[in-house]
C-alpha atoms as a PDB file:
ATOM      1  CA  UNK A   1      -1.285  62.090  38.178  1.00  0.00           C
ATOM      2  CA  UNK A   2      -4.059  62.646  35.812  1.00  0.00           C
ATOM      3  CA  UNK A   3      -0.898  63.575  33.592  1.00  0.00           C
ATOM      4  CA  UNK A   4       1.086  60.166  33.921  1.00  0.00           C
ATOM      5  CA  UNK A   5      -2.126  58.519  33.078  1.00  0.00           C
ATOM      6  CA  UNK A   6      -3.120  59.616  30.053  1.00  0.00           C
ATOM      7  CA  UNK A   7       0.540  59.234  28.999  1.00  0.00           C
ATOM      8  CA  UNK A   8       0.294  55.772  29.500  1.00  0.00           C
ATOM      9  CA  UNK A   9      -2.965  55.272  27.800  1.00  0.00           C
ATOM     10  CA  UNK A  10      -1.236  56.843  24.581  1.00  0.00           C
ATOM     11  CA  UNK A  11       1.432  54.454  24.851  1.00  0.00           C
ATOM     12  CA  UNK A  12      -0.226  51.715  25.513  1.00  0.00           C
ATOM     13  CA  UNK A  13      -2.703  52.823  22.184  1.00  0.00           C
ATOM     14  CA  UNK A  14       0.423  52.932  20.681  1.00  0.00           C
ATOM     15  CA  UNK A  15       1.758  49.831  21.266  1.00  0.00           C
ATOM     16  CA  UNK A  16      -1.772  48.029  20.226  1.00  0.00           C
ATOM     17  CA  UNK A  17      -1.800  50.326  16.895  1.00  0.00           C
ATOM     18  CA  UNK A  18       1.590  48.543  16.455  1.00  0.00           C
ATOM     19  CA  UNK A  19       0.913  45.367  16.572  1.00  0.00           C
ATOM     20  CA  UNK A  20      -2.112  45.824  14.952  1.00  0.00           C
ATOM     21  CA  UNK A  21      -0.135  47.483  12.008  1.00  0.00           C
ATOM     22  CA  UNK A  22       1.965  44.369  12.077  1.00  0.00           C
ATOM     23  CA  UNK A  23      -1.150  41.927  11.768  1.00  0.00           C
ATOM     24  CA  UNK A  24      -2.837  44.284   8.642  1.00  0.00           C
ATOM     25  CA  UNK A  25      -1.121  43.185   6.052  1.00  0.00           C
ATOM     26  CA  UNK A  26      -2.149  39.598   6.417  1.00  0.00           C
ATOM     27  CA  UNK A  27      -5.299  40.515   7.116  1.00  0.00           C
ATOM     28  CA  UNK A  28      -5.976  43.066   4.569  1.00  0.00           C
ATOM     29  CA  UNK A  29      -4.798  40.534   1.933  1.00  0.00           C
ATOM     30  CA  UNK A  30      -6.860  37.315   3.921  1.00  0.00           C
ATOM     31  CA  UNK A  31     -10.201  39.969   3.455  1.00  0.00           C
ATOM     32  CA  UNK A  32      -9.235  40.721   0.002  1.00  0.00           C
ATOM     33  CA  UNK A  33     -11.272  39.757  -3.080  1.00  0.00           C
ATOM     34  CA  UNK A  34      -8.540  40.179  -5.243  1.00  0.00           C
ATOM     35  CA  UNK A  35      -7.732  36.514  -5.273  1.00  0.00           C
ATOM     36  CA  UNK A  36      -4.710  36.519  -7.358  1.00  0.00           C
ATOM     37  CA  UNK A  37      -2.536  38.295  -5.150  1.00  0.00           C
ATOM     38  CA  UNK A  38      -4.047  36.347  -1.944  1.00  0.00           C
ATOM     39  CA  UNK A  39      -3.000  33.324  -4.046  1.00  0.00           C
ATOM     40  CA  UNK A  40       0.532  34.944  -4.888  1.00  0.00           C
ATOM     41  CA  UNK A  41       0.629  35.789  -1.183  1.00  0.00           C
ATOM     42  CA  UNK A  42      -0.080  32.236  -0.027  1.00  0.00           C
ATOM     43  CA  UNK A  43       2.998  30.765  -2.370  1.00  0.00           C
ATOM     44  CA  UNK A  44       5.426  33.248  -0.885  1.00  0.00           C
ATOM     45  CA  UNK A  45       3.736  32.333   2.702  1.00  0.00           C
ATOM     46  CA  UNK A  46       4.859  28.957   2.089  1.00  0.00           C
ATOM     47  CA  UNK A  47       8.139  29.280   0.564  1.00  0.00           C
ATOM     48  CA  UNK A  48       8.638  30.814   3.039  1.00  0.00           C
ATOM     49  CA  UNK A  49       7.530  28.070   5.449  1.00  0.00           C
ATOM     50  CA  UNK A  50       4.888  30.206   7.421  1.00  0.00           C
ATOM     51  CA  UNK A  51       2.812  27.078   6.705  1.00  0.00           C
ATOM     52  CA  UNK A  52      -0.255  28.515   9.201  1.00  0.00           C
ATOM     53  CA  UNK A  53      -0.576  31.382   7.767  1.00  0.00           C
ATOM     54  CA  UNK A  54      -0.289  29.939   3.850  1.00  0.00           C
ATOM     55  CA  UNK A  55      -2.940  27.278   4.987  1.00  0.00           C
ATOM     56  CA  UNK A  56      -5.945  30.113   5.933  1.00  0.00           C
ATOM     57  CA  UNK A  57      -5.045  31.375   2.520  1.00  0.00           C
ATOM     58  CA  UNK A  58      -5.032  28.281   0.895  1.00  0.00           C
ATOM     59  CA  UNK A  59      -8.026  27.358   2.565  1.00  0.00           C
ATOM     60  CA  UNK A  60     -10.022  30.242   1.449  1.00  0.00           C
ATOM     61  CA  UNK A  61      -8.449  30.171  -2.236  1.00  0.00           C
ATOM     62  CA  UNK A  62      -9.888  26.438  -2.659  1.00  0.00           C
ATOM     63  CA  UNK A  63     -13.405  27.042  -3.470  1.00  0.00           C
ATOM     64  CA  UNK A  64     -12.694  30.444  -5.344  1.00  0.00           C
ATOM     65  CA  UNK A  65     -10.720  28.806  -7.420  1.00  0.00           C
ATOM     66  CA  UNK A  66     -12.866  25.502  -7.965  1.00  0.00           C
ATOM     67  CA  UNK A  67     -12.603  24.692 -11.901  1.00  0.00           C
ATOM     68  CA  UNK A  68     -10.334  27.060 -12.882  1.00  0.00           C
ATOM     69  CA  UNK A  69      -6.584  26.355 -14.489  1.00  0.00           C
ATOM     70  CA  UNK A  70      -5.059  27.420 -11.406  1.00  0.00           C
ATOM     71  CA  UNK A  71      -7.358  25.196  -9.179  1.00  0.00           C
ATOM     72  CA  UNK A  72      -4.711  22.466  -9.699  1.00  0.00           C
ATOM     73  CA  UNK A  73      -1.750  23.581  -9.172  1.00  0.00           C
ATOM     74  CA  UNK A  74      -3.174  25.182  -6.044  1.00  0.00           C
ATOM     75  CA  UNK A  75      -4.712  21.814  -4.543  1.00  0.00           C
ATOM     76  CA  UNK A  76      -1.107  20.638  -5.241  1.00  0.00           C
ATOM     77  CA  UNK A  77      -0.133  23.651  -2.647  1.00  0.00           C
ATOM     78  CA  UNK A  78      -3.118  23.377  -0.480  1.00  0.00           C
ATOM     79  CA  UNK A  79      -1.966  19.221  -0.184  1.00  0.00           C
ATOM     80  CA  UNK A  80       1.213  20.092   1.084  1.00  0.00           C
ATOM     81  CA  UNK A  81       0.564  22.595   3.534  1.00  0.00           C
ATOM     82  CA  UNK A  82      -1.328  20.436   5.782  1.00  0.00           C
ATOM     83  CA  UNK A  83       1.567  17.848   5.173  1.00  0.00           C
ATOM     84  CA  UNK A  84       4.091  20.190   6.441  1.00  0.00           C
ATOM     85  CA  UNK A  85       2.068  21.025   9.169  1.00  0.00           C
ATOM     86  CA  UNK A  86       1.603  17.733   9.980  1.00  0.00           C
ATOM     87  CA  UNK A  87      -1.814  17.032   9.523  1.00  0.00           C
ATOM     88  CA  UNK A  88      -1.248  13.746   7.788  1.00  0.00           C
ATOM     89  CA  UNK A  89      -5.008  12.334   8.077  1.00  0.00           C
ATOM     90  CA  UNK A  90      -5.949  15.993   6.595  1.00  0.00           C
ATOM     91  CA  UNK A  91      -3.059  15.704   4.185  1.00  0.00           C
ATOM     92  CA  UNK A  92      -3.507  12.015   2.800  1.00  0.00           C
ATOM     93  CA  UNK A  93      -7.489  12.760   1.512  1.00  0.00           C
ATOM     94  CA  UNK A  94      -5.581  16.123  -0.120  1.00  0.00           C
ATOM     95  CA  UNK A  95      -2.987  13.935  -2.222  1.00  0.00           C
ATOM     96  CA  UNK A  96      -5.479  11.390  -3.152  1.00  0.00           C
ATOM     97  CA  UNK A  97      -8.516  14.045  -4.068  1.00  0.00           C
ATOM     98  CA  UNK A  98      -5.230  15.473  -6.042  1.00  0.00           C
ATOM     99  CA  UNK A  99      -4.331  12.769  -7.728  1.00  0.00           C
ATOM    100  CA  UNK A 100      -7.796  11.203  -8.527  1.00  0.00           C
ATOM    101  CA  UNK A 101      -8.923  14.583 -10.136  1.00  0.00           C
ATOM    102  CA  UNK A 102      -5.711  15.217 -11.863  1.00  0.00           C
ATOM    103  CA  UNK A 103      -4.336  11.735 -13.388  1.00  0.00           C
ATOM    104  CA  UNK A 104      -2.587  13.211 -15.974  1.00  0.00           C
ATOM    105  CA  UNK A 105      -0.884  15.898 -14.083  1.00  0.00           C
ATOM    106  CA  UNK A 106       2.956  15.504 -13.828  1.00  0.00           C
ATOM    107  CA  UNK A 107       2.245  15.891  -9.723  1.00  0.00           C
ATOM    108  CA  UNK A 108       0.093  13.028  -9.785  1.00  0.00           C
ATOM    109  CA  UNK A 109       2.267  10.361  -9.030  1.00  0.00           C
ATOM    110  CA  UNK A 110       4.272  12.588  -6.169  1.00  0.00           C
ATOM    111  CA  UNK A 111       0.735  13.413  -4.783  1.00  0.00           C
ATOM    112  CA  UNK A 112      -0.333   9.245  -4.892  1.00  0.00           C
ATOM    113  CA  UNK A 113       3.472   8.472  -3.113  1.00  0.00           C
ATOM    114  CA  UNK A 114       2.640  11.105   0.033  1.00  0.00           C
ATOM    115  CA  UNK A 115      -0.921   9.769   0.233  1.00  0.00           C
ATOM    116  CA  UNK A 116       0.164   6.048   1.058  1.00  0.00           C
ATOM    117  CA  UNK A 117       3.310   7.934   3.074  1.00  0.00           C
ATOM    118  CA  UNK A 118       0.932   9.922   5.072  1.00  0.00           C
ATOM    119  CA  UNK A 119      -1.099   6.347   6.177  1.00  0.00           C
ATOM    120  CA  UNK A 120       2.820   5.289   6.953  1.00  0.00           C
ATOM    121  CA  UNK A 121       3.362   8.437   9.143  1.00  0.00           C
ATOM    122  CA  UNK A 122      -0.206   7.591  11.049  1.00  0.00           C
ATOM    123  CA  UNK A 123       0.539   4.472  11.829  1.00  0.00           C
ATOM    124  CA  UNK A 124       1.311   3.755  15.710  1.00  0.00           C
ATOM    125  CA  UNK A 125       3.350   1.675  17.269  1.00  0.00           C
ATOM    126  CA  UNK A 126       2.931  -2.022  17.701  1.00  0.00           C
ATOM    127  CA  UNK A 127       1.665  -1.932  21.033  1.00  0.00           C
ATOM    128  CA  UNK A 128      -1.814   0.072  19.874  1.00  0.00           C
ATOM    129  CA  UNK A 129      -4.458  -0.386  17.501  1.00  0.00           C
ATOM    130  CA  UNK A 130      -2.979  -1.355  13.547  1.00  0.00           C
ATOM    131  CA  UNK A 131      -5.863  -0.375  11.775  1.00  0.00           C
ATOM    132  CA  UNK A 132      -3.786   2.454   9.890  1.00  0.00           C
ATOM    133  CA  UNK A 133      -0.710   0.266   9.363  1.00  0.00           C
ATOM    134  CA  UNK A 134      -3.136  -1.723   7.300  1.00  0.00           C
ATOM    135  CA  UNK A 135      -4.205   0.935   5.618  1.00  0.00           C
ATOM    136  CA  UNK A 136      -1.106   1.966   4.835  1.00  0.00           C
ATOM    137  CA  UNK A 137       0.238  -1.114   3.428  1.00  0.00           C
ATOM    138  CA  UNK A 138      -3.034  -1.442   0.690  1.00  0.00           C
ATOM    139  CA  UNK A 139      -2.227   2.240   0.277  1.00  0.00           C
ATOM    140  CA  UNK A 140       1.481   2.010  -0.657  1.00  0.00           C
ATOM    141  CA  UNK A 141       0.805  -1.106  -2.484  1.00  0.00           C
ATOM    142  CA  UNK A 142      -1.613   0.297  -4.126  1.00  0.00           C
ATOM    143  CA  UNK A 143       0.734   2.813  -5.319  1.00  0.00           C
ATOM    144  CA  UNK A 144       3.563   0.323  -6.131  1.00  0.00           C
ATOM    145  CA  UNK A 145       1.007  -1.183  -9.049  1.00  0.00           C
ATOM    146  CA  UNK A 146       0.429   2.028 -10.053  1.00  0.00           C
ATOM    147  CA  UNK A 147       3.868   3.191 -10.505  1.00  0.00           C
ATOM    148  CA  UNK A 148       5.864  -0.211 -10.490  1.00  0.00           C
ATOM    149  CA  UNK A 149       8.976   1.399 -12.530  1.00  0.00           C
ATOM    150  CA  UNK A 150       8.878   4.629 -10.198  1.00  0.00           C
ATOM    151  CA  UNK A 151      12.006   5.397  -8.177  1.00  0.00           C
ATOM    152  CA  UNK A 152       9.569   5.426  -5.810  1.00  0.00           C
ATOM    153  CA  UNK A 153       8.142   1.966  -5.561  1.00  0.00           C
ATOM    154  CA  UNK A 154      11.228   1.058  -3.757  1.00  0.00           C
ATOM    155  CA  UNK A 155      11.049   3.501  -1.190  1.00  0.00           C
ATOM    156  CA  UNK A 156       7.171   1.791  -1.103  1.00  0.00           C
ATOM    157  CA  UNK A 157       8.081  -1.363  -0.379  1.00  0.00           C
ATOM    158  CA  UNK A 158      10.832  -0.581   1.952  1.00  0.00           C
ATOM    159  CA  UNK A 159       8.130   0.800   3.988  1.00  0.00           C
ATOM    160  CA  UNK A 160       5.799  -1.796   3.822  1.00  0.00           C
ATOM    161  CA  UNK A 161       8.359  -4.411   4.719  1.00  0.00           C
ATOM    162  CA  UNK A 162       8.548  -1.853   7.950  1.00  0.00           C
ATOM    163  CA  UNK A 163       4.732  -2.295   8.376  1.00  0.00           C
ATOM    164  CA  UNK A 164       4.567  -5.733   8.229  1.00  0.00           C
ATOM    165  CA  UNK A 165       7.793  -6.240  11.114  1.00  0.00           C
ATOM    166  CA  UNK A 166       5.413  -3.922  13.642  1.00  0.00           C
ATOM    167  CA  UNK A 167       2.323  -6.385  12.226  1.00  0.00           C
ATOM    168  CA  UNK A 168       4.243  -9.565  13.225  1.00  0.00           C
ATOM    169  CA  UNK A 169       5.318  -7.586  16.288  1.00  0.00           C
ATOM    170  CA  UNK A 170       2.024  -7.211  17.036  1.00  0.00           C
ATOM    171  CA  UNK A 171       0.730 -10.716  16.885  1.00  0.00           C
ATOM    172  CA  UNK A 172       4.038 -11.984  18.599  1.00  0.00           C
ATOM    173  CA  UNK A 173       3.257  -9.805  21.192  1.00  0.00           C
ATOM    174  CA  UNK A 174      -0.422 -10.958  21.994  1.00  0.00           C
ATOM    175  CA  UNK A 175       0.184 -14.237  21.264  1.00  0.00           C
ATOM    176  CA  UNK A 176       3.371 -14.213  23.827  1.00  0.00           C
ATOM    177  CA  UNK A 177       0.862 -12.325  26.529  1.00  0.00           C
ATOM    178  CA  UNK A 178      -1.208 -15.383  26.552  1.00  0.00           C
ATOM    179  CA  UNK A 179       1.809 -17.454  27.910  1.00  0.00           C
ATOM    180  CA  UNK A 180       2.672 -14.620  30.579  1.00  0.00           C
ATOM    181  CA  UNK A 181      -1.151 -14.534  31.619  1.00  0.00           C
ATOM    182  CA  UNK A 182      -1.010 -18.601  32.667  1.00  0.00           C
ATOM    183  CA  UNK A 183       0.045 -18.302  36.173  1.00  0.00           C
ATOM    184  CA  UNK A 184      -3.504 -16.684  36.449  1.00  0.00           C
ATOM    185  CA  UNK A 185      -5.545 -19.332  34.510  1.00  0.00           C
ATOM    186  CA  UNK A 186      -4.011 -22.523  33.232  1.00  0.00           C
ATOM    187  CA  UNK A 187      -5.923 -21.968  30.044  1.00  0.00           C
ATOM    188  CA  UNK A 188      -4.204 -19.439  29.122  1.00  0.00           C
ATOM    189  CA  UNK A 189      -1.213 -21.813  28.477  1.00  0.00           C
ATOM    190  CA  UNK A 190      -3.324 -23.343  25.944  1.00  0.00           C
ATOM    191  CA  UNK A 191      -4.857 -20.646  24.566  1.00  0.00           C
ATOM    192  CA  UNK A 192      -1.015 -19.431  24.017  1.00  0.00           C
ATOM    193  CA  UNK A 193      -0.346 -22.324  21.984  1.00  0.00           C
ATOM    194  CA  UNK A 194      -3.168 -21.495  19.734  1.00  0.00           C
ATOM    195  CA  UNK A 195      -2.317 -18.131  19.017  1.00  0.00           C
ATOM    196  CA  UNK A 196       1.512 -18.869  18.816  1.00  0.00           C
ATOM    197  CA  UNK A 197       0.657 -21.411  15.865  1.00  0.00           C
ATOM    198  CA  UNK A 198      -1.704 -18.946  14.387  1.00  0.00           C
ATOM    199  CA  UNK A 199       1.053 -16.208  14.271  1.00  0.00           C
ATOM    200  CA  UNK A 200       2.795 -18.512  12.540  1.00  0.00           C
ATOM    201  CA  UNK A 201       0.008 -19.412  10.584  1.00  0.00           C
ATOM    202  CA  UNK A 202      -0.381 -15.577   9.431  1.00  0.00           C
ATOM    203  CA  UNK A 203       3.191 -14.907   9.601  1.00  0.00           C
ATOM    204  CA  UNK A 204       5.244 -17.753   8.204  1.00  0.00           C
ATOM    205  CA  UNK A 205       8.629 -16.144   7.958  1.00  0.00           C
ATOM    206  CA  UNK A 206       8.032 -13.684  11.234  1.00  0.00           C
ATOM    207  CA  UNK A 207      11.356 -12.791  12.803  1.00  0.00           C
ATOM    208  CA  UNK A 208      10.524 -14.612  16.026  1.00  0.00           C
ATOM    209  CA  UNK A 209       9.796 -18.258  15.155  1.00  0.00           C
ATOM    210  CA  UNK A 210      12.985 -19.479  17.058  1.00  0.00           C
ATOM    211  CA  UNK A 211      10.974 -18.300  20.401  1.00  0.00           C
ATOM    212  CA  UNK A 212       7.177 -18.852  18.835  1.00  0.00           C
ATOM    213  CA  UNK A 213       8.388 -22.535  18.570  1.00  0.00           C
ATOM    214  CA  UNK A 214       9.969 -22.650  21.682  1.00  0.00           C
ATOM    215  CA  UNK A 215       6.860 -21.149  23.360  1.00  0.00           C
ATOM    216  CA  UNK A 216       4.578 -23.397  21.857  1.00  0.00           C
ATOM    217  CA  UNK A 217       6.615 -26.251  23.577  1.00  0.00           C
ATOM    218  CA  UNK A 218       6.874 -24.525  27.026  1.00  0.00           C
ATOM    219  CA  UNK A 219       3.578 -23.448  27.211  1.00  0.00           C
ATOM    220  CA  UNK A 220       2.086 -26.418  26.519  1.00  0.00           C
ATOM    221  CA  UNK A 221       4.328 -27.986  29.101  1.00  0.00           C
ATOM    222  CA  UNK A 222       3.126 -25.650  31.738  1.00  0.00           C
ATOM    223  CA  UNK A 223      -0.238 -26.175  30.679  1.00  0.00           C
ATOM    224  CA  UNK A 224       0.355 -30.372  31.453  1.00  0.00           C
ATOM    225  CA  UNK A 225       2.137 -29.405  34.396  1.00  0.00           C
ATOM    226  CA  UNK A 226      -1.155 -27.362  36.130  1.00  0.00           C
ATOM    227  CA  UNK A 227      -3.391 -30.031  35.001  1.00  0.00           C
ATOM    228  CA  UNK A 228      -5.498 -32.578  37.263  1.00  0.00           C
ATOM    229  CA  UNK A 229      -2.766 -35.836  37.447  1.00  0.00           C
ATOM    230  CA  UNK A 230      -5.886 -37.400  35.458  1.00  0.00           C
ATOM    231  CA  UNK A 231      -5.154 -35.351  32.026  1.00  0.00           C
ATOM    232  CA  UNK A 232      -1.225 -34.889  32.757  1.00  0.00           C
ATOM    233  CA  UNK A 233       0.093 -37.907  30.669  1.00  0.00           C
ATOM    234  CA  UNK A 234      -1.974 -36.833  27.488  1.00  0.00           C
ATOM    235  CA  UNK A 235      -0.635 -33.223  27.588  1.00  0.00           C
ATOM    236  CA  UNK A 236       2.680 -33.861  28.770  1.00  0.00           C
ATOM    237  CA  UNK A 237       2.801 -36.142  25.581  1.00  0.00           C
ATOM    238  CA  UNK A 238       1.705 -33.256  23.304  1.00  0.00           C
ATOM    239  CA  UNK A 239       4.054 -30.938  24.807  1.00  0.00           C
ATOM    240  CA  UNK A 240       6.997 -33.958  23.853  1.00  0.00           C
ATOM    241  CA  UNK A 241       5.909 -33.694  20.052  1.00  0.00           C
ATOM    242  CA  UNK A 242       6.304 -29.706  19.988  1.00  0.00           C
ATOM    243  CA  UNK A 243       9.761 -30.527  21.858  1.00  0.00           C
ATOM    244  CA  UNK A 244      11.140 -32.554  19.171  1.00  0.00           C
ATOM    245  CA  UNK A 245       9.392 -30.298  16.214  1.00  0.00           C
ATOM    246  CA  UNK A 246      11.496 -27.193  18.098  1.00  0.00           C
ATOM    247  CA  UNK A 247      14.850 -29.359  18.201  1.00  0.00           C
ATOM    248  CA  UNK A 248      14.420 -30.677  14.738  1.00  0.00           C
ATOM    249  CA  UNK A 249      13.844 -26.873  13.445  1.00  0.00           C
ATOM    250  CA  UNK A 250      16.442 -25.681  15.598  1.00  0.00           C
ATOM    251  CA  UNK A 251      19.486 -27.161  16.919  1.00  0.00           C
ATOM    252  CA  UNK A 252      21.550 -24.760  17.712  1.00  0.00           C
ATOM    253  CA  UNK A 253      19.162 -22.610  19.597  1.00  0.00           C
ATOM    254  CA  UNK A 254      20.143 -20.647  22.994  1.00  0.00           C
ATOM    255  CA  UNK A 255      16.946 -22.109  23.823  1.00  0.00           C
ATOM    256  CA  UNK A 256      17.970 -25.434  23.683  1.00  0.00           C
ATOM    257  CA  UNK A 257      19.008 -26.070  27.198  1.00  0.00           C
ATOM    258  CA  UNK A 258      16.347 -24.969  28.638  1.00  0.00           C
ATOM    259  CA  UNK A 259      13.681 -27.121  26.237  1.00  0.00           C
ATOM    260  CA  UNK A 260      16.018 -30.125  27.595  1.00  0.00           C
ATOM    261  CA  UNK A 261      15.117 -29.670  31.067  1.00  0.00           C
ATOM    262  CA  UNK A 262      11.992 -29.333  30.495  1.00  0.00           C
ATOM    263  CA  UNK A 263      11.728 -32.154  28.213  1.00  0.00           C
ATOM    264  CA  UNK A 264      13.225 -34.682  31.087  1.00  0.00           C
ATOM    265  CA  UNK A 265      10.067 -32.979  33.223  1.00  0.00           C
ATOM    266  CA  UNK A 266       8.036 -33.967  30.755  1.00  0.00           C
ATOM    267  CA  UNK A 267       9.395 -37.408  30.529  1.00  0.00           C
ATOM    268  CA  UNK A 268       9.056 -37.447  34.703  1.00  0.00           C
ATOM    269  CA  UNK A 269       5.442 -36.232  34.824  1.00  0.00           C
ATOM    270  CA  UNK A 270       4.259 -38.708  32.566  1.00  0.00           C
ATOM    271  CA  UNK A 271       5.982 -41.291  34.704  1.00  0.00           C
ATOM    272  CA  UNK A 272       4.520 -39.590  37.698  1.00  0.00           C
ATOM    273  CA  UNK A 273       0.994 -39.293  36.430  1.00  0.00           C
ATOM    274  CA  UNK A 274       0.984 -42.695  35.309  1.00  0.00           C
ATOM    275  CA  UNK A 275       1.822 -43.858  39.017  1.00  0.00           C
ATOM    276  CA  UNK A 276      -0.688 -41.427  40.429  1.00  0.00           C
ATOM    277  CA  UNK A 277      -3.185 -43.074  38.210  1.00  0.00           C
ATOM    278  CA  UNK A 278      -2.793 -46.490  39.098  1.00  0.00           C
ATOM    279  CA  UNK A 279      -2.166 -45.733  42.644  1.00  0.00           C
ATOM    280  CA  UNK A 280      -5.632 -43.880  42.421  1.00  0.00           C
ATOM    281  CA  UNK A 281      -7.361 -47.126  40.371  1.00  0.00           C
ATOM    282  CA  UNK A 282      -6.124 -49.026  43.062  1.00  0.00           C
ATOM    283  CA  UNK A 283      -7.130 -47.533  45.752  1.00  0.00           C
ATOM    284  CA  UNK A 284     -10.616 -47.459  44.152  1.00  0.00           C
ATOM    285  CA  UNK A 285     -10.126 -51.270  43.994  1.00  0.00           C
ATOM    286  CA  UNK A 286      -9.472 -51.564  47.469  1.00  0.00           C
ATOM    287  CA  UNK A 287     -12.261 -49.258  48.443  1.00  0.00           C
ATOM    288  CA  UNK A 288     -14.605 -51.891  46.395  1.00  0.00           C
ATOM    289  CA  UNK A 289     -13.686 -54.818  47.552  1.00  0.00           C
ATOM    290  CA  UNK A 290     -13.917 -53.316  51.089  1.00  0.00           C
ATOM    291  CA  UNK A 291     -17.355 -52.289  50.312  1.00  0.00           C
ATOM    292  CA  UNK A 292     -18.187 -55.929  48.768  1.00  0.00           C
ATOM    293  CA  UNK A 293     -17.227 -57.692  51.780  1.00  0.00           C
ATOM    294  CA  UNK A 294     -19.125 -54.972  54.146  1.00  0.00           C
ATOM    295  CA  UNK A 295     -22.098 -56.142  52.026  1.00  0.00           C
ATOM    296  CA  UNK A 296     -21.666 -59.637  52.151  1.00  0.00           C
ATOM    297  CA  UNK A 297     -21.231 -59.226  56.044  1.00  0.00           C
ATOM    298  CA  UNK A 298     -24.261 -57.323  55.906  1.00  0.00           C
ATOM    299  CA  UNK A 299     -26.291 -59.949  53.984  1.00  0.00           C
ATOM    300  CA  UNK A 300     -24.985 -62.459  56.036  1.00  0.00           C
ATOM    301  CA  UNK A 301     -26.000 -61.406  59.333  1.00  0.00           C
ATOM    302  CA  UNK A 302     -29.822 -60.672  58.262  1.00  0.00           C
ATOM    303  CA  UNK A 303     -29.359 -64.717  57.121  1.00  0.00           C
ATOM    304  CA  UNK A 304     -28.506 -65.427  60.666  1.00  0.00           C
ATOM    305  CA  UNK A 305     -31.030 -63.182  62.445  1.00  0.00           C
END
């Protein structure tokens, strides 16, 4: 028994002395102050794409090597390993610290390009916050005026074009959410229109302006349609001039028969309102007159007593 135990002990020692064994030589090297062959090390780490392991080298390299020769072309290194583990915020300050210290270096421009691309990578859909797509769009703008003849600065403003669709996506979106919000709060409706016009406004040749104007119409037709009878003929008279703006822009729309029918509603509730109105001023009449003549009966019984 005691036997069998302390056989496994040694084997299980053995096994941990193993892997141990395995882990050394990374370690030894990683505890090393001979820096040139943890710096050697580190380049074959990431040829050979153990990007991880490279990056603790790389990591403990950078301020041993501050202001020395090799310092750049290990930043260059050290820039890249973050970006191929994916650490693009990480990443983007290493290409730009890169290619602000070293202008002149031939990596410079490479090192600019990845910094704007790295913004590009961060940026989230349209749905979430677009703080980074901005960024991204100075950034790789930024880079475009730097580099304007670089094969490059196409690739740039490809992506930018990209960033500014998810932008306009963005404010078509919210604007739009405004219009789905109305059955909750008339206002809504109107606050629709104002955001739809301001998309517009921001966004002049945004993908969408078929449905923005078509929107603008409709929702301020629903917004005439939920008001008091009282303030129905002004707005359903509003929505009419978006109506024929939308038709004039766009004849041929699939929206088209739909903006009809809602156009002869339009036409209806103003005729409707407008009846309402005068039913309403003169029933008011009637309900004065009535109380004139209750007066004058009043006055002219307190004559007769």
């Amino acid at each position: 028994m005691f036997k069998a135990k302390h056989l496994l002990i040694l084997l299980l020692s053995a096994i941990i002395i193993g892997f141990s064994g395995c882990k050394s030589n990374f370690e030894k090297i990683r505890q090393s102050n001979d820096v040139g062959k943890k710096y050697q090390e580190a380049i074959r780490l990431y040829n050979k794409k153990d990007y991880s392991k490279a990056l603790i080298l790389f990591e403990g390299l950078a301020q041993k090597y501050r202001g020395t020769a090799e310092a750049e072309d290990l930043n260059y290194y050290y820039a890249f390993t973050l970006y191929k583990l994916k650490d693009y915020t990480t990443a983007r300050y290493k290409f730009k610290e890169f290619a602000d210290t070293y202008p002149g270096s031939p990596n410079a421009e490479e090192c600019r390009y990845y910094a704007a691309y790295c913004y590009f990578l961060d940026s989230p859909n349209s749905s979430l916050d677009q703080e980074n797509t901005y960024k991204a769009i100075d950034a790789l703008q930024l880079f475009i005026n730097f580099y304007p003849k670089s094969e490059r600065a196409t690739q740039a403003a490809q992506y930018i074009a990209i960033l500014r669709d998810k932008l306009e996506t963005k404010a078509f979106d919210n604007a739009k959410l405004y219009y789905t919000l109305g059955g909750y709060d008339i206002n809504n409706y109107k606050s629709a229109v104002v955001a739809l016009k301001n998309t517009q406004i921001e966004f002049p040749d945004i993908k969408y302006i078929e449905e923005i104007d078509f929107l603008i119409f409709k929702s301020q037709f629903m917004y005439a349609k939920n008001s008091y009878a009282s303030r129905q003929e002004a707005r359903f008279e509003e929505a009419l001039v978006y109506y024929n703006e939308f038709v004039e822009k766009h004849p041929q729309s699939k929206f088209i028969k739909e903006a009809n029918e809602l156009k002869t509603e339009s036409l209806a509730g103003i005729a409707l309102a407008k009846k309402l109105i005068a039913e309403e001023a003169e029933a008011i009449k009637k309900y004065q007159d009535l109380e004139k003549k209750g007066a004058k009966r009043n006055a002219d019984s307190l004559k007769m007593n």
